[in-house]
N, C-alpha and C. Protein backbone atom coordinates (compact mmCIF):
# COMPACT_ATOMS: atom_id res chain seq x y z
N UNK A 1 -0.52 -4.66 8.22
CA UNK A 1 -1.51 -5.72 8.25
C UNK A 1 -0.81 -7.03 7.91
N UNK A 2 -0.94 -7.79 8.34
CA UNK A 2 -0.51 -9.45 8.46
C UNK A 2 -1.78 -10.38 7.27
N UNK A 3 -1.01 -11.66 7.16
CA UNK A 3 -1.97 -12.02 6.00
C UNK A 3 -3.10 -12.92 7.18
N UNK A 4 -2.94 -13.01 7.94
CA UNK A 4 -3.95 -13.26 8.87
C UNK A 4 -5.11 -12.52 9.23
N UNK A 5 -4.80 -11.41 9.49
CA UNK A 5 -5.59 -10.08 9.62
C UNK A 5 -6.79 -9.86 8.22
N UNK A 6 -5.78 -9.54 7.57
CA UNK A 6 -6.39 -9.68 5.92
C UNK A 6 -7.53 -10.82 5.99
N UNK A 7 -7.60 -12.57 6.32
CA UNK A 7 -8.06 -13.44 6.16
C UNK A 7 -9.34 -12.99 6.77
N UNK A 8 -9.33 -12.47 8.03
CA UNK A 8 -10.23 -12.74 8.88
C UNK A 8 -11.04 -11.26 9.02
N UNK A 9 -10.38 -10.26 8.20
CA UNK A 9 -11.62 -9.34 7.42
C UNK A 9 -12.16 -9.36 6.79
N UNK A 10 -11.90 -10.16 5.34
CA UNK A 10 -12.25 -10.85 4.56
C UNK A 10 -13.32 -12.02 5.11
N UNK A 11 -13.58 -12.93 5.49
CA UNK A 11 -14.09 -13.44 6.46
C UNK A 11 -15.59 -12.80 7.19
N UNK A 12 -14.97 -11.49 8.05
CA UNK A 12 -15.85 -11.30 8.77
C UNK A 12 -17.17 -10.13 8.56
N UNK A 13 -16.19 -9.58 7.09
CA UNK A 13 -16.85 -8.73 6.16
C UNK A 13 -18.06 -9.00 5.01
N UNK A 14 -17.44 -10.37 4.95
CA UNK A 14 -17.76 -11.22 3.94
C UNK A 14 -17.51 -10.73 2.43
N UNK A 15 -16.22 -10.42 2.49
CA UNK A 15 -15.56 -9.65 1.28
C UNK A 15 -15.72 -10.86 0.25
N UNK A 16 -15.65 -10.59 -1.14
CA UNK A 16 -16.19 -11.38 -2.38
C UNK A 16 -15.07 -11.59 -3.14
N UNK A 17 -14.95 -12.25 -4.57
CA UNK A 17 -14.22 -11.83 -5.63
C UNK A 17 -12.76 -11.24 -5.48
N UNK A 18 -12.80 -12.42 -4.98
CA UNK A 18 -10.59 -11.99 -5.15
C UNK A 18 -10.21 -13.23 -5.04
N UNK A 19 -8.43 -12.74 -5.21
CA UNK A 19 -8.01 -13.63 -5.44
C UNK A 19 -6.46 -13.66 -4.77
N UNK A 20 -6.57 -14.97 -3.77
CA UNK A 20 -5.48 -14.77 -3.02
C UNK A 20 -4.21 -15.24 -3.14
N UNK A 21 -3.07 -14.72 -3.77
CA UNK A 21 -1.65 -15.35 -4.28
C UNK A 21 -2.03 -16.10 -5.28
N UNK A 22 -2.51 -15.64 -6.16
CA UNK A 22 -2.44 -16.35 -7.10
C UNK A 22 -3.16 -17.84 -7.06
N UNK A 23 -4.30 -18.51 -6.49
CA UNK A 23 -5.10 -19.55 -6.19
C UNK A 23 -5.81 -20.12 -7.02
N UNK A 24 -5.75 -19.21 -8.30
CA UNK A 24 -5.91 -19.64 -9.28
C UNK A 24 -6.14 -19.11 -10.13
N UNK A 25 -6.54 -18.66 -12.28
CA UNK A 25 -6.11 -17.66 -12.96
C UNK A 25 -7.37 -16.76 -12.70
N UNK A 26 -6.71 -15.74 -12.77
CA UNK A 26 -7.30 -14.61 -13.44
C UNK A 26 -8.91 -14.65 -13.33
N UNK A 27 -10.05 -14.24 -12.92
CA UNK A 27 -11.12 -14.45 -13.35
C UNK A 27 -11.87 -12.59 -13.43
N UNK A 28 -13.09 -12.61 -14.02
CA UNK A 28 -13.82 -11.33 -14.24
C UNK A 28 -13.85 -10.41 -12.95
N UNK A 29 -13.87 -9.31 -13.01
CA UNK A 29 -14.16 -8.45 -11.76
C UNK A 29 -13.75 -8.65 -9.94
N UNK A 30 -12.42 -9.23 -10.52
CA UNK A 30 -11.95 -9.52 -9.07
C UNK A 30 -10.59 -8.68 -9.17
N UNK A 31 -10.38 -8.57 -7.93
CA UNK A 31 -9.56 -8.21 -6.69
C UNK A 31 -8.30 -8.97 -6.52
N UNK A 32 -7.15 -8.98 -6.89
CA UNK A 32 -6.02 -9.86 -6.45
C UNK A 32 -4.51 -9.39 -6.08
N UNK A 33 -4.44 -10.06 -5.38
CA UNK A 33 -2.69 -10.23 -4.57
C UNK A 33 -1.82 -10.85 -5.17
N UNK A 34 -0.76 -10.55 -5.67
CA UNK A 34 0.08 -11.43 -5.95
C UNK A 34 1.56 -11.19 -5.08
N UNK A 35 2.74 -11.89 -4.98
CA UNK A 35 3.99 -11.82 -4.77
C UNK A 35 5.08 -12.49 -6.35
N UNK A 36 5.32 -11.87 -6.85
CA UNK A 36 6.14 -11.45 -7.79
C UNK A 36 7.61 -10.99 -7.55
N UNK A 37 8.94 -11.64 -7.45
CA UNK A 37 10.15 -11.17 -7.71
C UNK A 37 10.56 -10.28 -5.75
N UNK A 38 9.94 -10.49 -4.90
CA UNK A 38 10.24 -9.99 -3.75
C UNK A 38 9.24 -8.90 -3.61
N UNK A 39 8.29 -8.56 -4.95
CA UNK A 39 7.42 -7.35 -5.02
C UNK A 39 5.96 -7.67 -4.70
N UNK A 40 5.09 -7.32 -3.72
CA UNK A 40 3.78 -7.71 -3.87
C UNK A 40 3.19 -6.72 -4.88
N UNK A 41 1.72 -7.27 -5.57
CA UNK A 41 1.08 -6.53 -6.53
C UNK A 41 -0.59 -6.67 -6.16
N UNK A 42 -0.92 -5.51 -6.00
CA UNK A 42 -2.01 -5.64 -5.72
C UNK A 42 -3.05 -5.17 -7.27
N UNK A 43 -3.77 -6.04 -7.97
CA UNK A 43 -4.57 -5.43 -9.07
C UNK A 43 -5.97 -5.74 -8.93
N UNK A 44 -6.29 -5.08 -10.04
CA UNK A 44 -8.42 -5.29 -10.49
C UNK A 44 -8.73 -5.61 -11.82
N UNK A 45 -9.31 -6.53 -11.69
CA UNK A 45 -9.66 -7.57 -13.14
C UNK A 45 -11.05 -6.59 -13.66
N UNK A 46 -11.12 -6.65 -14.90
CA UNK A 46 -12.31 -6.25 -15.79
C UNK A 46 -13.42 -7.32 -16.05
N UNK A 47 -14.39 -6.78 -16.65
CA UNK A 47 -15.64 -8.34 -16.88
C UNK A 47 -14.96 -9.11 -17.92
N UNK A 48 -14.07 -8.68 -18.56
CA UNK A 48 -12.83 -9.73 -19.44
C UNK A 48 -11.80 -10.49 -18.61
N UNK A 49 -11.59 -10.09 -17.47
CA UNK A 49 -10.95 -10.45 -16.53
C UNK A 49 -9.11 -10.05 -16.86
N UNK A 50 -9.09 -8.92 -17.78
CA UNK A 50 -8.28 -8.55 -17.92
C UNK A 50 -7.70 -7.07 -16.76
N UNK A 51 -6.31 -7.55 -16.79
CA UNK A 51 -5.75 -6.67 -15.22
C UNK A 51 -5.79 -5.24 -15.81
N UNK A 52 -6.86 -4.53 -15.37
CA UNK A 52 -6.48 -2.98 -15.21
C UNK A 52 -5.47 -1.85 -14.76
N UNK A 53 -5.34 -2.43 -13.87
CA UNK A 53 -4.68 -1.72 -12.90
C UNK A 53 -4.22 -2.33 -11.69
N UNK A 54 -2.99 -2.43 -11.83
CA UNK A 54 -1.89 -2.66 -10.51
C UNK A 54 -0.86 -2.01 -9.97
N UNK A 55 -1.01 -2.18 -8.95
CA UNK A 55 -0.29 -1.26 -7.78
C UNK A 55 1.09 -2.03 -7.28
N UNK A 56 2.46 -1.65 -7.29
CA UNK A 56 3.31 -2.79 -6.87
C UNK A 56 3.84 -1.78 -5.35
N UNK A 57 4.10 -2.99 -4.74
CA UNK A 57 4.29 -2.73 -3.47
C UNK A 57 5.69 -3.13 -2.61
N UNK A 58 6.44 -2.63 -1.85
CA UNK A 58 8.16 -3.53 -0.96
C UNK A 58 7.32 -4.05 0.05
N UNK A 59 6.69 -3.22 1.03
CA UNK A 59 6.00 -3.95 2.31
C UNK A 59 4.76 -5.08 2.09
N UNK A 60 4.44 -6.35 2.52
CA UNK A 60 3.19 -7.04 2.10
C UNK A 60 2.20 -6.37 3.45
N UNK A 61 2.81 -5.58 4.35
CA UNK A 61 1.77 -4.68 4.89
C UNK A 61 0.60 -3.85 4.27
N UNK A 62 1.77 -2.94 3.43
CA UNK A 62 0.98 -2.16 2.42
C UNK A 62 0.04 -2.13 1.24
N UNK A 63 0.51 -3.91 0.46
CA UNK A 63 -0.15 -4.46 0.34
C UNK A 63 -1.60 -5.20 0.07
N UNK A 64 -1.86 -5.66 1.44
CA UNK A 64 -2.70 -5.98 2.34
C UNK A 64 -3.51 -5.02 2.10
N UNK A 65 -2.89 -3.62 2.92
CA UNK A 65 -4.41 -2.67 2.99
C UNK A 65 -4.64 -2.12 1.98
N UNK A 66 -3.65 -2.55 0.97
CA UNK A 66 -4.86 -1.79 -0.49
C UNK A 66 -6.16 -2.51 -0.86
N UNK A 67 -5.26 -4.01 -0.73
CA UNK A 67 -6.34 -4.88 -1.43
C UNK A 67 -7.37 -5.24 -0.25
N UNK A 68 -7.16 -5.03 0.74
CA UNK A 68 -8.69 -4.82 1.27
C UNK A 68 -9.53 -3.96 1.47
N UNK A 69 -8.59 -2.88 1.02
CA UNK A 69 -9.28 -1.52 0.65
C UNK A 69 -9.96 -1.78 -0.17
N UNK A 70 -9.54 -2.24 -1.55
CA UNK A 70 -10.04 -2.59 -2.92
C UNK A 70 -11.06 -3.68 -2.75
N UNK A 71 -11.18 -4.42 -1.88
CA UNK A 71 -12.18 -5.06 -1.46
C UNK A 71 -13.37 -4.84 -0.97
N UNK A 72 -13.18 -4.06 0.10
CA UNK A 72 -14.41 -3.05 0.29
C UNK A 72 -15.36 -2.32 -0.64
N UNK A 73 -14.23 -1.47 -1.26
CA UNK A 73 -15.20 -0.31 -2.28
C UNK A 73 -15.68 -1.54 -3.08
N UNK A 74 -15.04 -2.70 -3.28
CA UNK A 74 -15.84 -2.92 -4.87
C UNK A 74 -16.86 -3.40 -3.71
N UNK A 75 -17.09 -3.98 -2.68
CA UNK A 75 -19.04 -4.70 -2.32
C UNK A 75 -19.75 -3.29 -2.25
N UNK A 76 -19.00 -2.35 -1.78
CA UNK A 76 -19.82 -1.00 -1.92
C UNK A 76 -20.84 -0.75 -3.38
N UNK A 77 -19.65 -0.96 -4.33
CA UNK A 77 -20.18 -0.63 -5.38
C UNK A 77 -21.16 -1.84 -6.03
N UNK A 78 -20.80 -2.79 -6.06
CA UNK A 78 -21.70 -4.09 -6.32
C UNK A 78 -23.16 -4.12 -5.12
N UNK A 79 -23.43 -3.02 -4.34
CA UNK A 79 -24.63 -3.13 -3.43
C UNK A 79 -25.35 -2.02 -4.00
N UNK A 80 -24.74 -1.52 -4.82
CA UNK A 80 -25.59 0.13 -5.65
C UNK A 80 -26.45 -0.33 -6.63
């Protein structure tokens, strides 16, 4: 997946709550991408907005489809 691709699922999904390269800090219950040291990182913020859990990645392909993976489930779960 390309960061274009990504944009325009996001977009057409109307995916929520993330955060793209770092665009700005940290906030509650979001979704974010970063590029770090040649490494992408894909994590999930808490209602503290503290990082739970991150995933580090070599390809920004791979990337990509976590965190729009991770994008998905969370509107899934925010529609319950």
């Amino acid at each position: 997946m390309t960061k274009e691709e990504a944009l325009k699922i996001i977009k057409t999904e109307n995916l929520q709550n993330y955060n793209w390269f770092s665009q700005r800090n940290t906030s509650h219950d979001e979704v974010g991408i970063i590029m770090k040291d040649n490494i992408w990182i894909v994590y999930s913020a808490d209602e503290r907005a503290y990082i739970r859990n991150q995933v580090k990645f070599q390809s920004e392909s791979d990337a990509l489809t976590e965190f729009i993976e991770r994008l998905r489930a969370d509107k899934i779960l925010k529609s319950l």
